[in-house]
C-alpha atoms as a PDB file:
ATOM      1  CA  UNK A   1      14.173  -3.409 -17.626  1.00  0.00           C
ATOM      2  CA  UNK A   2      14.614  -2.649 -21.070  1.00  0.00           C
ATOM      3  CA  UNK A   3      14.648   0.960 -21.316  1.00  0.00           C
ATOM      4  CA  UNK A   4      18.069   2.958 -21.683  1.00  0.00           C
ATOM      5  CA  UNK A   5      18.052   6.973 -21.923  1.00  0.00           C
ATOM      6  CA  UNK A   6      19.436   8.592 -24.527  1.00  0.00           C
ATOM      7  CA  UNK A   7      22.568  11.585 -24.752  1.00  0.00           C
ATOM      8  CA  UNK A   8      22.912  12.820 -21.198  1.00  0.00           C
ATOM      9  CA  UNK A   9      19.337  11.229 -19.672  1.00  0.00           C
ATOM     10  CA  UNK A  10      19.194   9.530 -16.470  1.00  0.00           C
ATOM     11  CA  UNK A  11      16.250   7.136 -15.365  1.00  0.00           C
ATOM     12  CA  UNK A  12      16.115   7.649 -11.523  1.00  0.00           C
ATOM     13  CA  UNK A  13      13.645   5.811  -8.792  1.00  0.00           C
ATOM     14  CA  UNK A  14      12.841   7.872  -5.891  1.00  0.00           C
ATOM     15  CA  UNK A  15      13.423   6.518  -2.819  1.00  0.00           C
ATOM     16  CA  UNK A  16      10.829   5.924  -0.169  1.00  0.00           C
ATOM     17  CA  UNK A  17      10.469   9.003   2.398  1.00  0.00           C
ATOM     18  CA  UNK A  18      10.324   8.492   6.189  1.00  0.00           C
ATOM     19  CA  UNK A  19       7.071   8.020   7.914  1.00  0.00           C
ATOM     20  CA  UNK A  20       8.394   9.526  10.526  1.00  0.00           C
ATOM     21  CA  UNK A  21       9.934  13.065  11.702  1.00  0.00           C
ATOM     22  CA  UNK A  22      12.698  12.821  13.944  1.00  0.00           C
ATOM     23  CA  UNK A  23      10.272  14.296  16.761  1.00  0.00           C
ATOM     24  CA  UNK A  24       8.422  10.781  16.377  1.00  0.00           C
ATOM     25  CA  UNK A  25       5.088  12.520  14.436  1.00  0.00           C
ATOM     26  CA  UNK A  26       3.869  10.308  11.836  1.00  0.00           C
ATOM     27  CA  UNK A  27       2.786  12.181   8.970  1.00  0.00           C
ATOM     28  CA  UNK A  28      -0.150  11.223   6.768  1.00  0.00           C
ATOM     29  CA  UNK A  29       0.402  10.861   2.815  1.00  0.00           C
ATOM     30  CA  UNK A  30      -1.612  13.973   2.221  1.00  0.00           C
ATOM     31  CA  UNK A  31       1.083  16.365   3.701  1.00  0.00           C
ATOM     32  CA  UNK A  32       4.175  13.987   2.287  1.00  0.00           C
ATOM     33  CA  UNK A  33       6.168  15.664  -0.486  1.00  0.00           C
ATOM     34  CA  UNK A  34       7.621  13.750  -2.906  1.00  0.00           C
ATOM     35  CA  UNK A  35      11.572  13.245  -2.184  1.00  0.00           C
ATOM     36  CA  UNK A  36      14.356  14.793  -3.864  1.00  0.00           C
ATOM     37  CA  UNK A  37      16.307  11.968  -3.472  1.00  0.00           C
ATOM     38  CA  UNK A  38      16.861   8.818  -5.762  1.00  0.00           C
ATOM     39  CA  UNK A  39      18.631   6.133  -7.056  1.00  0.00           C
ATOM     40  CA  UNK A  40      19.944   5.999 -10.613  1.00  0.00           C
ATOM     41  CA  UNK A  41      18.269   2.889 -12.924  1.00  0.00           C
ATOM     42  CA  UNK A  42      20.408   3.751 -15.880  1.00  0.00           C
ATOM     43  CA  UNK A  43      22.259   6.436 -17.749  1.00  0.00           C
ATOM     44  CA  UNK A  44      23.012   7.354 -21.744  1.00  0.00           C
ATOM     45  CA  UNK A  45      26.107   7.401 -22.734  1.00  0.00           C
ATOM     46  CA  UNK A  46      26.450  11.597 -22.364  1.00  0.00           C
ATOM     47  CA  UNK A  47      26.069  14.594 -24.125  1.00  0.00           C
ATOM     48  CA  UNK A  48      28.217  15.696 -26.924  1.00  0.00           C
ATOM     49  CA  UNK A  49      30.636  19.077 -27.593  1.00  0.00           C
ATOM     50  CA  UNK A  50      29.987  20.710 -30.692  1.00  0.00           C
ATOM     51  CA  UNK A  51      33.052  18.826 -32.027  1.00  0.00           C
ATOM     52  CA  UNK A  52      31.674  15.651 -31.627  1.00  0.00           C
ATOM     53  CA  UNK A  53      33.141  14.262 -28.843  1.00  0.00           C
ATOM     54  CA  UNK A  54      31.972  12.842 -25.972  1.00  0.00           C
ATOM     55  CA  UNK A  55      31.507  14.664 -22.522  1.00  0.00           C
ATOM     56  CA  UNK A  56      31.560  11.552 -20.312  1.00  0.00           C
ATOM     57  CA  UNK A  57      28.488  10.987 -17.309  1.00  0.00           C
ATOM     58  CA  UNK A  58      29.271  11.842 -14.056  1.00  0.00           C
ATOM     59  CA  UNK A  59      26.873   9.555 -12.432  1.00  0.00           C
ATOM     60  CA  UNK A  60      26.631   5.834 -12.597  1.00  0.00           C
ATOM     61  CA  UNK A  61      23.623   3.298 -12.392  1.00  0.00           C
ATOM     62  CA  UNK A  62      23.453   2.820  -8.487  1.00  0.00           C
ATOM     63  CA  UNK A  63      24.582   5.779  -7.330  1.00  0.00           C
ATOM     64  CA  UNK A  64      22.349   7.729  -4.674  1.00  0.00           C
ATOM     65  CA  UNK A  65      21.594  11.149  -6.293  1.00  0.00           C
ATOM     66  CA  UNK A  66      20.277  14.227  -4.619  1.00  0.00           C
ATOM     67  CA  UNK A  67      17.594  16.291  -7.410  1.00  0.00           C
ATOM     68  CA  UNK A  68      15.456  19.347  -7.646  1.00  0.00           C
ATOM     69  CA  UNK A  69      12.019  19.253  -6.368  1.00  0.00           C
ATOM     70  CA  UNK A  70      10.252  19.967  -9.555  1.00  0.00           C
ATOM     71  CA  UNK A  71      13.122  18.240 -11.886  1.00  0.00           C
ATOM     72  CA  UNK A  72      13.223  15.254 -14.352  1.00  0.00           C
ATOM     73  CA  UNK A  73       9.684  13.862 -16.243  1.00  0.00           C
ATOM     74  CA  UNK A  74       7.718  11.280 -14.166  1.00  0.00           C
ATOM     75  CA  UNK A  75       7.135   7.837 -16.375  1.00  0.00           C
ATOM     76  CA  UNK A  76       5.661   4.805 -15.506  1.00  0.00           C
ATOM     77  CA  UNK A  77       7.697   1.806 -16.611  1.00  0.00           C
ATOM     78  CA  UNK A  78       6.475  -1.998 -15.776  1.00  0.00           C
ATOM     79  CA  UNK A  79       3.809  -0.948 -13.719  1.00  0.00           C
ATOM     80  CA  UNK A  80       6.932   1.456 -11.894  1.00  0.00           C
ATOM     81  CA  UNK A  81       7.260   5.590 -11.311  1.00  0.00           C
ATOM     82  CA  UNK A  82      10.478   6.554 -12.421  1.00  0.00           C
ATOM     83  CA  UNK A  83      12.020   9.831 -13.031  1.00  0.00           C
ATOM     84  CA  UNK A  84      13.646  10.739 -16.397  1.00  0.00           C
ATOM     85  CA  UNK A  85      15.721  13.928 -16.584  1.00  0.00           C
ATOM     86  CA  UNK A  86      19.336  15.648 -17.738  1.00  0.00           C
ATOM     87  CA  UNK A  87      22.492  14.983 -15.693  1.00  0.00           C
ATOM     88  CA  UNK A  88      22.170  18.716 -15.401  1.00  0.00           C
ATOM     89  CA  UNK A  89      19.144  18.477 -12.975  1.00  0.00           C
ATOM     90  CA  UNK A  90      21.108  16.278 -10.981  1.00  0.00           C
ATOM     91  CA  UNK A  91      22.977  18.261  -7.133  1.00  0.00           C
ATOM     92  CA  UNK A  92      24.739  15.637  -6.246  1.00  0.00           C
ATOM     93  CA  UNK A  93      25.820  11.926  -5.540  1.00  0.00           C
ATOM     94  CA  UNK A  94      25.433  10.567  -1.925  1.00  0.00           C
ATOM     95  CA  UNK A  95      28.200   8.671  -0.404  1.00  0.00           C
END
């Protein structure tokens, strides 16, 4: 993919929700929400202090990242839907 964000961007991919509830319901796409869970594509190079210098990223490309439900911008790149928003919006990394 040829597509890098810029400052302190991240691209993210969701990843795919269960079909499943634990109980063993399967639930139909109309009642699915959209997971806050993804994995990192690619990353800028991070955001800068008002000195000039650089505030390294916290995340990596490959990490597992937990996100806010309504976070990041939805893009379609190559035909994919990807997720582009601040290393702010970002909770956490899953080990």
């Amino acid at each position: 993919m040829a597509f890098k964000p810029l400052h302190d961007r991240v691209l993210v991919r969701r990843v795919q929700s269960d079909e499943k509830t634990k109980g063993g319901l399967i639930i139909p796409d109309t009642a699915k929400e959209k997971p806050a869970e993804g994995e990192v594509v690619a990353c800028g190079e991070g955001a800068r202090k008002d000195s000039g210098e650089l505030i390294a990223m916290s995340v990596k490309a490959g990490d597992r990242v937990l996100f806010g439900k309504w976070s990041g911008t939805e893009v379609s790149l190559n035909g994919e839907e990807l997720l582009i928003m601040k290393e702010s919006d970002i909770l956490g990394i899953i080990s």
